[in-house]
C-alpha atoms as a PDB file:
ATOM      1  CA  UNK A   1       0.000   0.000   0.000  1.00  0.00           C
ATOM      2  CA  UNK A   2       1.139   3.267  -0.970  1.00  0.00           C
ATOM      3  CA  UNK A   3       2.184   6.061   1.952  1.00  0.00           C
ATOM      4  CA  UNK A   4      -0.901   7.869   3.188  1.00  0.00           C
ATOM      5  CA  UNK A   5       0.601  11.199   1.312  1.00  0.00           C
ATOM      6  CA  UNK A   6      -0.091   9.474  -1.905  1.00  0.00           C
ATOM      7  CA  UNK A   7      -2.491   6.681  -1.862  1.00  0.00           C
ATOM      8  CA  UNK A   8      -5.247   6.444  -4.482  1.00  0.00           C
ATOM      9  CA  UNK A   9      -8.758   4.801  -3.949  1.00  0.00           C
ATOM     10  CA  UNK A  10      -7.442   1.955  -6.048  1.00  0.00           C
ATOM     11  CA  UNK A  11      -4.703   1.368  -3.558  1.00  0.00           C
ATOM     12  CA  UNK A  12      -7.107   1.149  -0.546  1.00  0.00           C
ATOM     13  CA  UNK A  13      -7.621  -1.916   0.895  1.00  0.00           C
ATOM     14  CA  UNK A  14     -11.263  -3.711   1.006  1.00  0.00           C
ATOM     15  CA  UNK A  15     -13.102  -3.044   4.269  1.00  0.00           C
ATOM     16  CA  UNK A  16     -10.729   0.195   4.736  1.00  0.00           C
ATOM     17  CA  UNK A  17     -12.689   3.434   5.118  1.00  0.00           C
ATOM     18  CA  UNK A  18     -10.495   6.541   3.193  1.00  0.00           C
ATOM     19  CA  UNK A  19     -11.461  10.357   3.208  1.00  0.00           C
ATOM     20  CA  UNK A  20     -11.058  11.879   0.395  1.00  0.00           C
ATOM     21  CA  UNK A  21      -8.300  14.795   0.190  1.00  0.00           C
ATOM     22  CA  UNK A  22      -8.750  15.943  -3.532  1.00  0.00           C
ATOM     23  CA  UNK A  23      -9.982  14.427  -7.083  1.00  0.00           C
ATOM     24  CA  UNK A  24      -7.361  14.759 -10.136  1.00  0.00           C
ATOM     25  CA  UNK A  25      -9.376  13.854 -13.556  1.00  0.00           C
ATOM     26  CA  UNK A  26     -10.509  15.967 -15.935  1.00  0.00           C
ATOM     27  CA  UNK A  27     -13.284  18.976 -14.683  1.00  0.00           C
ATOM     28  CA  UNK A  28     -16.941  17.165 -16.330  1.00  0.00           C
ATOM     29  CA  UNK A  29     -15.545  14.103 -14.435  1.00  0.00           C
ATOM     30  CA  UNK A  30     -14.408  15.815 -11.521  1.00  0.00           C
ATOM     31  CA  UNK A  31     -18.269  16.981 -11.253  1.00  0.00           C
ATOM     32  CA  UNK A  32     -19.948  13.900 -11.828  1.00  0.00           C
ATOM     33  CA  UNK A  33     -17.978  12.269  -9.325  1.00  0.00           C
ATOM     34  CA  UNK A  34     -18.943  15.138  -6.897  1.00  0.00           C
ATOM     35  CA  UNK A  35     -22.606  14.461  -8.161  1.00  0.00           C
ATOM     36  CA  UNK A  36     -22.171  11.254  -6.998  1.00  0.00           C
ATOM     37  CA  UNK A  37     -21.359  12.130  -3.678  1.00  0.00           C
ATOM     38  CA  UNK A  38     -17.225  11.920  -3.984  1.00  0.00           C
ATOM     39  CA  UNK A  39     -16.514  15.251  -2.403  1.00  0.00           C
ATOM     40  CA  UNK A  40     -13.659  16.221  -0.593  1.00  0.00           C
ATOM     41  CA  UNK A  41     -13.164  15.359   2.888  1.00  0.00           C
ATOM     42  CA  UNK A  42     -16.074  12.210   2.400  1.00  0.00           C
ATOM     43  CA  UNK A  43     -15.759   9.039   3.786  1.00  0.00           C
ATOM     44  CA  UNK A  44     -15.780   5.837   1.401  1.00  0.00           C
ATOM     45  CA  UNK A  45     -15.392   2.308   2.401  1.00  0.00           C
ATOM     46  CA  UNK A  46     -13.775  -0.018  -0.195  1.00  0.00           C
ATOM     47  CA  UNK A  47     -16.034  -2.966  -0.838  1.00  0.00           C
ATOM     48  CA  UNK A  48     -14.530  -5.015  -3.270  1.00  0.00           C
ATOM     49  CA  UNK A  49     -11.802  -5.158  -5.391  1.00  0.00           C
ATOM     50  CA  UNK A  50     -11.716  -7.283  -9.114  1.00  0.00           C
ATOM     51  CA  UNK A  51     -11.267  -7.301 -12.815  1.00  0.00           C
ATOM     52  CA  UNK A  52     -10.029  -3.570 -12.997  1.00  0.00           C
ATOM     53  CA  UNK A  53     -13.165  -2.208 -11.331  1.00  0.00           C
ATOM     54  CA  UNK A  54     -13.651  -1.293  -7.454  1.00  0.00           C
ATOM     55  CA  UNK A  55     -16.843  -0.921  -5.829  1.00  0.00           C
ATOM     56  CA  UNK A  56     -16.856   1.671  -3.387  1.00  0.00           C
ATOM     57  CA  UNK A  57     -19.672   2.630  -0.207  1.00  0.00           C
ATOM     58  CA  UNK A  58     -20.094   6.566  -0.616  1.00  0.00           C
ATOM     59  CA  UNK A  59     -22.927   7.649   1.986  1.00  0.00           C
ATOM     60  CA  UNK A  60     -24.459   4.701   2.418  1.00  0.00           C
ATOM     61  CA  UNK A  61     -24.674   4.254  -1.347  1.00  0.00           C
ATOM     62  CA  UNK A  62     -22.346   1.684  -3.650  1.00  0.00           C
ATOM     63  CA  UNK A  63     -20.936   2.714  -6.464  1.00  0.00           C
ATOM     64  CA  UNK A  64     -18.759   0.953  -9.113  1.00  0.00           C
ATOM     65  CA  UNK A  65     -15.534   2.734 -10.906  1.00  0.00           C
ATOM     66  CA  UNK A  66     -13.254   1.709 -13.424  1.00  0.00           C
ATOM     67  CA  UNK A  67      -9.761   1.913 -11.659  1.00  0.00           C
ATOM     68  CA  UNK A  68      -8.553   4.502 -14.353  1.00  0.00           C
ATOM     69  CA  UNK A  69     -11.642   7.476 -12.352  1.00  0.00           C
ATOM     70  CA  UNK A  70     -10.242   5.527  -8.934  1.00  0.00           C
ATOM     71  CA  UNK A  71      -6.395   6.266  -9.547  1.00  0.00           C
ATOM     72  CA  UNK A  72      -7.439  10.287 -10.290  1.00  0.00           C
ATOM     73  CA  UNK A  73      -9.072   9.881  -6.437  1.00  0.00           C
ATOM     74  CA  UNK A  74      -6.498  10.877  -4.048  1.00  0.00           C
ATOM     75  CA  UNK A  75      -7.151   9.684  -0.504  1.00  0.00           C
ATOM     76  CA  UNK A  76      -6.000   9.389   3.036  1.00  0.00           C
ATOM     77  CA  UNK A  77      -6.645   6.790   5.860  1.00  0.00           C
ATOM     78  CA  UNK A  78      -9.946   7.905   7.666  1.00  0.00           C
ATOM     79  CA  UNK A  79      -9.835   8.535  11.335  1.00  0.00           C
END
């Protein structure tokens, strides 16, 4: 796992919770993920992990993202 400083949703671990510190892709993607509910400083719990795709727990909602959109999410360990 990568250092806390520079870990991605991708690299979280299933059953971690992560906050999220800032989002890197492209601005229409940026908002949709917002849309979504993948703000800044929100808590997601990684579900499950396979086939290039990770399905995340964002406010009591899952959601499924290609781990291209889950690399551009820049998290850190939730306390």
């Amino acid at each position: 796992m990568a250092s806390d400083d520079h870990m991605t949703l991708i690299d979280a671990p299933v059953g971690t919770c992560v906050r999220i510190r800032h989002l890197t892709s492209r601005p229409e993607i940026a908002t949709r993920l917002r849309e979504l509910g993948f703000c800044e400083n929100a808590i997601v719990r990684c579900v499950m992990k396979g086939y290039g795709n990770i399905i995340c727990e964002v406010y009591n909602t899952r959601v499924g993202l290609d781990s291209g959109i889950a690399r551009r999410i820049h998290v850190s360990v939730s306390e």
